[in-house]
Protein backbone atom coordinates (compact mmCIF):
# COMPACT_ATOMS: atom_id res chain seq x y z
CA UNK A 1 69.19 36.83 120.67
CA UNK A 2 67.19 39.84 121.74
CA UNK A 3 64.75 41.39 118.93
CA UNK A 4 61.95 43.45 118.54
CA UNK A 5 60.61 42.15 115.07
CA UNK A 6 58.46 44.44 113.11
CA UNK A 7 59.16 42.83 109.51
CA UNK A 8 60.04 39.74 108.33
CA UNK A 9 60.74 38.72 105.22
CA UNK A 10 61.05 34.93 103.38
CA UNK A 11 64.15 34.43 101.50
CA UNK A 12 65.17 30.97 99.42
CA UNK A 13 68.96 31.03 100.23
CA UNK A 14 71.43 30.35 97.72
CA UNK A 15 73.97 29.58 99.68
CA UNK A 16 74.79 28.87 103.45
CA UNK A 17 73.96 31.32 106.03
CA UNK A 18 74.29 31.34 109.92
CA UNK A 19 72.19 32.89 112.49
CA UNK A 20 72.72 36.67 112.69
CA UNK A 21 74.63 36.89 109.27
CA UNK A 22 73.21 39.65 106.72
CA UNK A 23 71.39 38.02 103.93
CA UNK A 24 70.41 39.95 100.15
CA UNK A 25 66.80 39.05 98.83
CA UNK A 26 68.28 36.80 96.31
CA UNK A 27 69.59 34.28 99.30
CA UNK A 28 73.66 35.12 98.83
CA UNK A 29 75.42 36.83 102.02
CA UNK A 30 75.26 40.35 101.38
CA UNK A 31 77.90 42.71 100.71
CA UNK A 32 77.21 46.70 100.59
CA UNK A 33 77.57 48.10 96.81
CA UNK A 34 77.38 44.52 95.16
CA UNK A 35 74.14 44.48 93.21
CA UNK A 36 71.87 41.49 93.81
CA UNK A 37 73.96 40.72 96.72
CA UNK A 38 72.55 44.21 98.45
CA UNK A 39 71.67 43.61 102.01
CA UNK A 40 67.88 42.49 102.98
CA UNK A 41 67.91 41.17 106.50
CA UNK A 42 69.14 39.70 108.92
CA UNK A 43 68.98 35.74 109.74
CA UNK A 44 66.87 34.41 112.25
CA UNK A 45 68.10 30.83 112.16
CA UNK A 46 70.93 29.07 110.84
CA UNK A 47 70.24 27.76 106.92
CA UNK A 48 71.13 25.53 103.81
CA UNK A 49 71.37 26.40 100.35
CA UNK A 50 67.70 26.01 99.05
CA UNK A 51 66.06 26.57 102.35
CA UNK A 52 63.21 28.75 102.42
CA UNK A 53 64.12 31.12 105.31
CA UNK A 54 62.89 34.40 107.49
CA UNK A 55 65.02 37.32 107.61
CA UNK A 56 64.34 40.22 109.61
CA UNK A 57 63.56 43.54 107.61
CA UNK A 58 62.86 46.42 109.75
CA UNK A 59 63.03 45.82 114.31
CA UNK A 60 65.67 46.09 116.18
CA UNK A 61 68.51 42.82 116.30
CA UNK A 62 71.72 41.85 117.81
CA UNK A 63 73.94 40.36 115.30
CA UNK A 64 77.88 40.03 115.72
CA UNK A 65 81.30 42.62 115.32
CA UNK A 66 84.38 42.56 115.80
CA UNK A 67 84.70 45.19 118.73
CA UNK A 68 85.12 48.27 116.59
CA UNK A 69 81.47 49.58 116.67
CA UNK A 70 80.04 52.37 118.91
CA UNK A 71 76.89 53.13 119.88
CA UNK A 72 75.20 55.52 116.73
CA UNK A 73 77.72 53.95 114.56
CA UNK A 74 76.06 53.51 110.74
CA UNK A 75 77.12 50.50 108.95
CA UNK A 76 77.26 48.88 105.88
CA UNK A 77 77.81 44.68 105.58
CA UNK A 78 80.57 42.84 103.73
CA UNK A 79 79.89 39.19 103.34
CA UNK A 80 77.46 38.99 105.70
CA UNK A 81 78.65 40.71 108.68
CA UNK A 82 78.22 44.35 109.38
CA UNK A 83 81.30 46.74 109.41
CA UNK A 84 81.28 50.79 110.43
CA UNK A 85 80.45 52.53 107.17
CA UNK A 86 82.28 55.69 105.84
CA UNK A 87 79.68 56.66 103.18
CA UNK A 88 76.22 57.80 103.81
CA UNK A 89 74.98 55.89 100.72
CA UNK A 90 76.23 52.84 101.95
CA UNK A 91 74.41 52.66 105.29
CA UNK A 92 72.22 49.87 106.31
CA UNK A 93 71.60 49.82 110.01
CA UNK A 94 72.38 51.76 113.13
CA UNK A 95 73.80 50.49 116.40
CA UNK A 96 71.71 51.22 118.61
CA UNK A 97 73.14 49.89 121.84
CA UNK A 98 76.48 47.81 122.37
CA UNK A 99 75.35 44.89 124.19
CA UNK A 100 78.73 43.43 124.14
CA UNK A 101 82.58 43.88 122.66
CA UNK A 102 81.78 41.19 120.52
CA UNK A 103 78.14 42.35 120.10
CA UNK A 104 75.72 45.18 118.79
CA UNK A 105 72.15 45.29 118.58
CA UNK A 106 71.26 47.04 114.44
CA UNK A 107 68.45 49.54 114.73
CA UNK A 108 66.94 48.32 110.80
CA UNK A 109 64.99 50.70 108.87
């Protein structure tokens, strides 16, 4: 997983969360527009329910997609994963390279 970390964060996770998936500060996958569930970070390591984990704030990260995403794409996350976003407001990242069809590296900010 290539990264250029410039903020991490510690999260207590409230539920299950995998390596690369898009976590909200109070530990529930995150999903754009959903309150407390508002995206943080993203994993650094696969986690538990209760674990006290990092999550990466601000760097660039590869996570996972599902093909769609270009390179300058904005996007947003639903349940975790990031999808291209079609409102301004509901932007969390940029991709700022595709490294792969089946992954991007996020440009966090």
């Amino acid at each position: 997983m290539p990264q250029h970390n410039i903020l991490s964060k510690k999260v207590t996770l409230a539920e299950d969360a995998n390596k690369n998936q898009i976590v909200s500060f109070s530990g529930h996958l995150a999903t754009t527009g959903s309150g407390d569930k508002e995206p943080a970070g993203v994993m650094m390591y696969d986690g538990t329910a209760g674990d006290l984990v990092a999550i990466m704030c601000i760097g660039l990260i590869t996570t996972p997609q599902d093909g769609s995403l270009k390179l300058g794409d904005k996007v947003k996350v639903t349940a975790g994963t990031v999808v291209k976003a079609t409102d301004t407001n509901e932007v969390f990242a940029e991709v700022s390279e595709v490294t792969t069809t089946s992954h991007v590296e996020l440009l966090l900010k």
